[in-house]
N, C-alpha and C. Protein backbone atom coordinates (compact mmCIF):
# COMPACT_ATOMS: atom_id res chain seq x y z
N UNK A 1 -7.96 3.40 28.39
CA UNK A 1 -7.40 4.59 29.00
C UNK A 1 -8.04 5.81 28.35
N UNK A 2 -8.60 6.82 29.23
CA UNK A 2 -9.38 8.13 28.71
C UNK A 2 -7.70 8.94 28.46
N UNK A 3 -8.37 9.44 27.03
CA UNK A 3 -7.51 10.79 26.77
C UNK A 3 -8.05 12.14 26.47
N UNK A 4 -7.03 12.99 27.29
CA UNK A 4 -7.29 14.16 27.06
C UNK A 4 -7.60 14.93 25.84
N UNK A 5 -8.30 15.42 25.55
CA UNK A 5 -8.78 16.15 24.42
C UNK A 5 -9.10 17.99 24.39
N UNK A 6 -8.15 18.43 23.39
CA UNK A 6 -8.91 19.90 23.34
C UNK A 6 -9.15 20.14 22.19
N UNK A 7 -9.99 20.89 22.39
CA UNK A 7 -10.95 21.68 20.52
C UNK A 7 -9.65 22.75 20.88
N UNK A 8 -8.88 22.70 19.38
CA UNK A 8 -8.23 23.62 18.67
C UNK A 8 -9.02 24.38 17.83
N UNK A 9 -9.42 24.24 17.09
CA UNK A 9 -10.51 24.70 16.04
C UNK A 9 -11.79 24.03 16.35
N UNK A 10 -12.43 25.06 16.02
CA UNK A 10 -14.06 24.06 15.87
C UNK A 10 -14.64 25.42 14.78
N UNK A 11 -14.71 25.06 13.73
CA UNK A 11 -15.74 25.92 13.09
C UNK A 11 -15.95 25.07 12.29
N UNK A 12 -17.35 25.57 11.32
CA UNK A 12 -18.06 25.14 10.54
C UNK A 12 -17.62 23.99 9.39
N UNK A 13 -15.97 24.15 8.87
CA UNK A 13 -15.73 23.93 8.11
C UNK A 13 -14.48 22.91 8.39
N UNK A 14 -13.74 23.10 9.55
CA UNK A 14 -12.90 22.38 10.06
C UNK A 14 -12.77 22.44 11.53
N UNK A 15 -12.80 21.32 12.44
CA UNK A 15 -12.70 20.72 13.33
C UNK A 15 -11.24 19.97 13.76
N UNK A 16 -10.62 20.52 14.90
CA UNK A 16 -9.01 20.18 14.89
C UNK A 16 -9.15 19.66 16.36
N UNK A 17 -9.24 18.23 17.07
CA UNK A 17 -8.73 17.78 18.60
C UNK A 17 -7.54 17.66 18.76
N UNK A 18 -6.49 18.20 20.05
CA UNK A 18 -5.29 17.65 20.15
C UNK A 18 -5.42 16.72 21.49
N UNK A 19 -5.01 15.80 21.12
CA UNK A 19 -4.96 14.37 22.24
C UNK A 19 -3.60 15.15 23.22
N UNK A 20 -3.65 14.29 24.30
CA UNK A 20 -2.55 14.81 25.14
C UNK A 20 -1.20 14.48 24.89
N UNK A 21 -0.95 13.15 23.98
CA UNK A 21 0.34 13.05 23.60
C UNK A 21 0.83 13.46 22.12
N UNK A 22 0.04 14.56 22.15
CA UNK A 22 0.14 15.08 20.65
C UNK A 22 -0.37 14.90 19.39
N UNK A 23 -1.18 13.88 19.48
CA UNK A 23 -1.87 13.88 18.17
C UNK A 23 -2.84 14.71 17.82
N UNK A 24 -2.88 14.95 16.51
CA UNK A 24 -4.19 15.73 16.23
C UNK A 24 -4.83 15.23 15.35
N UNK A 25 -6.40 15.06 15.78
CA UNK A 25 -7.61 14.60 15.10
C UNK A 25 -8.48 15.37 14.18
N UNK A 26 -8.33 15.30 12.85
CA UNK A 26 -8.63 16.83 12.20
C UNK A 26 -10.31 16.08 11.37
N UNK A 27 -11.23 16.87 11.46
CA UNK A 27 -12.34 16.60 10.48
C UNK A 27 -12.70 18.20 9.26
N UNK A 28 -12.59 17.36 8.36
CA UNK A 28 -12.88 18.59 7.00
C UNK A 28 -14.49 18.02 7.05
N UNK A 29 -14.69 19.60 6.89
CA UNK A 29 -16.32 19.31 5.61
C UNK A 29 -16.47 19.64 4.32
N UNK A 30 -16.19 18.63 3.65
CA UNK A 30 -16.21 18.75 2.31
C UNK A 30 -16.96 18.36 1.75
N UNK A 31 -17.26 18.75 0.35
CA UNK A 31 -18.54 18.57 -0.77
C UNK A 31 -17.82 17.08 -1.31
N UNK A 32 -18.52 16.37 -2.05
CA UNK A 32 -18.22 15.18 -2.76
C UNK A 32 -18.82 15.63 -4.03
N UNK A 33 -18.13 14.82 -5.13
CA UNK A 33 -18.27 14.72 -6.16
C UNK A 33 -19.56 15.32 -6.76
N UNK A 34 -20.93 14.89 -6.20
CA UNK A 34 -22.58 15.40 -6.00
C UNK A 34 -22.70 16.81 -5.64
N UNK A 35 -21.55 17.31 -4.79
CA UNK A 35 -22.10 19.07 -4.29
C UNK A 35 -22.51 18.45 -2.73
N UNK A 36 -22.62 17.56 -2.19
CA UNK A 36 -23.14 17.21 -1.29
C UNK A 36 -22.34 16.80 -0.01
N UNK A 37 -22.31 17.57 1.09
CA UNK A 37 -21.69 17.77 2.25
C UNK A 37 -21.20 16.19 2.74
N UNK A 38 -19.76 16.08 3.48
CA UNK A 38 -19.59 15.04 3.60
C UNK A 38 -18.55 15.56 4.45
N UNK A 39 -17.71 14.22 5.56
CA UNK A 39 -16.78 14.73 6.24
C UNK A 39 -15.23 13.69 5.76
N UNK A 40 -14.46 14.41 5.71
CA UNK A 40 -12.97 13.49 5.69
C UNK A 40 -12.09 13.82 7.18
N UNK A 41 -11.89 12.74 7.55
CA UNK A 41 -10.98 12.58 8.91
C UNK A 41 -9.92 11.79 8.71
N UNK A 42 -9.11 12.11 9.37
CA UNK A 42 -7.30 12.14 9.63
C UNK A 42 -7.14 12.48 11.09
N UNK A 43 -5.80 11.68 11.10
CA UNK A 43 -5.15 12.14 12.44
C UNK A 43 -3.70 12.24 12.15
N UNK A 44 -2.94 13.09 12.52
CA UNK A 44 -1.07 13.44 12.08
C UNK A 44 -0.81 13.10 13.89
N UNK A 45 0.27 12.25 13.46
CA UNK A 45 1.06 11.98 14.46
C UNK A 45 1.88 12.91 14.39
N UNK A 46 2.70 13.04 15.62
CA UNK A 46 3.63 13.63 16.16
C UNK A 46 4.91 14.03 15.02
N UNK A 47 5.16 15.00 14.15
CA UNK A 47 6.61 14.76 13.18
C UNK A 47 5.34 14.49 11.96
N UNK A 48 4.42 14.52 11.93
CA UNK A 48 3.61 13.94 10.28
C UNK A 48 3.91 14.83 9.84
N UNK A 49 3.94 14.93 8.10
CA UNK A 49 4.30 15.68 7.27
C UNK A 49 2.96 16.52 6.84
N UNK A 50 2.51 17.37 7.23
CA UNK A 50 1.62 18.31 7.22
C UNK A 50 1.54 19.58 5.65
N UNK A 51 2.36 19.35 4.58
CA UNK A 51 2.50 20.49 3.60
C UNK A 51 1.17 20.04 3.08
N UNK A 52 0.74 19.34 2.93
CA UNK A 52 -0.99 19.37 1.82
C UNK A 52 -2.06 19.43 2.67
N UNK A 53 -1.85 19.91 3.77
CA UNK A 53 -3.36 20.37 4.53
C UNK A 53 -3.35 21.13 4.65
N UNK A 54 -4.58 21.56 5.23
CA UNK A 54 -5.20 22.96 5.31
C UNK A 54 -4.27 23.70 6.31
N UNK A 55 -3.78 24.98 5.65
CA UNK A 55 -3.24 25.76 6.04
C UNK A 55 -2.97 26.09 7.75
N UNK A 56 -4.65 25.76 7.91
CA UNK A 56 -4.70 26.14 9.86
C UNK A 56 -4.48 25.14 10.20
N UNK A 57 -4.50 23.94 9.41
CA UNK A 57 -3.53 22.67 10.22
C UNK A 57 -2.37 22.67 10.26
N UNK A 58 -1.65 23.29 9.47
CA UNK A 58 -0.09 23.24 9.19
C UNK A 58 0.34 23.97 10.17
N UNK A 59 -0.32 25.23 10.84
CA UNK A 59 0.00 26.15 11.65
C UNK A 59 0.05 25.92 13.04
N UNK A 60 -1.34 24.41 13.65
CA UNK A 60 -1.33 24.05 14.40
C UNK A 60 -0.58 23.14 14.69
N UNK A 61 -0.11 22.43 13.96
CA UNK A 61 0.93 20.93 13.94
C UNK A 61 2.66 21.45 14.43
N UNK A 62 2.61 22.50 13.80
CA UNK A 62 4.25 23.36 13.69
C UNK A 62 3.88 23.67 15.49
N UNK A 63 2.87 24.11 16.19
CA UNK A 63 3.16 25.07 17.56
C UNK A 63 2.82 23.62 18.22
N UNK A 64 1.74 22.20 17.78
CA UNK A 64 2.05 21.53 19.22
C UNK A 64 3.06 20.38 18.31
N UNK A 65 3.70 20.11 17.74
CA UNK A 65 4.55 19.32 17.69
C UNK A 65 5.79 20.00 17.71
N UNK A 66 6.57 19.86 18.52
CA UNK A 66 7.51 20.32 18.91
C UNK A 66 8.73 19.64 18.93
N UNK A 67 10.28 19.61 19.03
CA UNK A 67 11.03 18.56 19.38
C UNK A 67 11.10 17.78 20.54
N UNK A 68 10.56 18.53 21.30
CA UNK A 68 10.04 17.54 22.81
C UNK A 68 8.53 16.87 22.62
N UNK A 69 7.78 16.71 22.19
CA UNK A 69 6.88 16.46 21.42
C UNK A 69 7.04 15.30 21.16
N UNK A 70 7.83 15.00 19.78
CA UNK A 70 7.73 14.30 18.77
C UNK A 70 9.17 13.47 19.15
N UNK A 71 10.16 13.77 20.24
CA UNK A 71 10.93 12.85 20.74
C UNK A 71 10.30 12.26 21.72
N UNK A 72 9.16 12.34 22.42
CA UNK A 72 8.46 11.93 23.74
C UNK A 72 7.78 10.57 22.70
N UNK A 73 6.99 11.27 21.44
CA UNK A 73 5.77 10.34 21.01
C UNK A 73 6.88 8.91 20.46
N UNK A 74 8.04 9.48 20.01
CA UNK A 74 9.07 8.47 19.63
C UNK A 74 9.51 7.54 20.43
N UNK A 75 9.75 8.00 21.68
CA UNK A 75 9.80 6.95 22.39
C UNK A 75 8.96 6.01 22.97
N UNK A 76 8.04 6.61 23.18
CA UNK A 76 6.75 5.53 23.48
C UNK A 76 6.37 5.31 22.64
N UNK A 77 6.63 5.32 21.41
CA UNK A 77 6.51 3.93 19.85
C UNK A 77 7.22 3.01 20.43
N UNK A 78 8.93 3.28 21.16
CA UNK A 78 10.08 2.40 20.58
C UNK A 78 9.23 1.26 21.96
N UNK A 79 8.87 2.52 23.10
CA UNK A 79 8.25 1.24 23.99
C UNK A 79 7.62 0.12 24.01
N UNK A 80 6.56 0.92 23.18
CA UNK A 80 5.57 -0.73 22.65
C UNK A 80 6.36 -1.16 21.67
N UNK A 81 7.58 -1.07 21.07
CA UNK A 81 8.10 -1.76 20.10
C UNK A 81 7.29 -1.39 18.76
N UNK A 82 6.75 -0.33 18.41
CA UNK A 82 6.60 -0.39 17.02
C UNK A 82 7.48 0.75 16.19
């Protein structure tokens, strides 16, 4: 099944997709240990606990997760039973 996707962010340094049932697909560019460019990826479900990310993620997670949101993504967990 294709899902919808929008660029929330796209700059140089962080990259934010929101899927249509709310998830968001976040890529950092970060240095490693060397000084040397590298990427870390995550995705926060619907209700994820967002206080140790980057700030413009915390900001984006709070406006699309919502209580209709994150009771919708809840129930279609309980659907497939997980």
């Amino acid at each position: 099944m294709a899902h919808t996707r929008t660029h929330v962010i796209q700059d140089p340094d962080l990259l934010v997709d929101q899927l249509e049932d709310g998830h968001l697909e976040v890529r950092e560019n970060i240095l490693d240990e060397d000084g040397h460019p590298t990427y870390h990826r995550y995705v926060l479900y619907p209700g994820a606990y967002t206080r140790d990310r980057d700030s413009r993620v915390q900001v984006i997670a709070q406006r699309v997760h919502t209580r209709q949101v994150i009771d919708a993504w809840k129930a279609a967990e309980a659907a497939r039973g997980v």
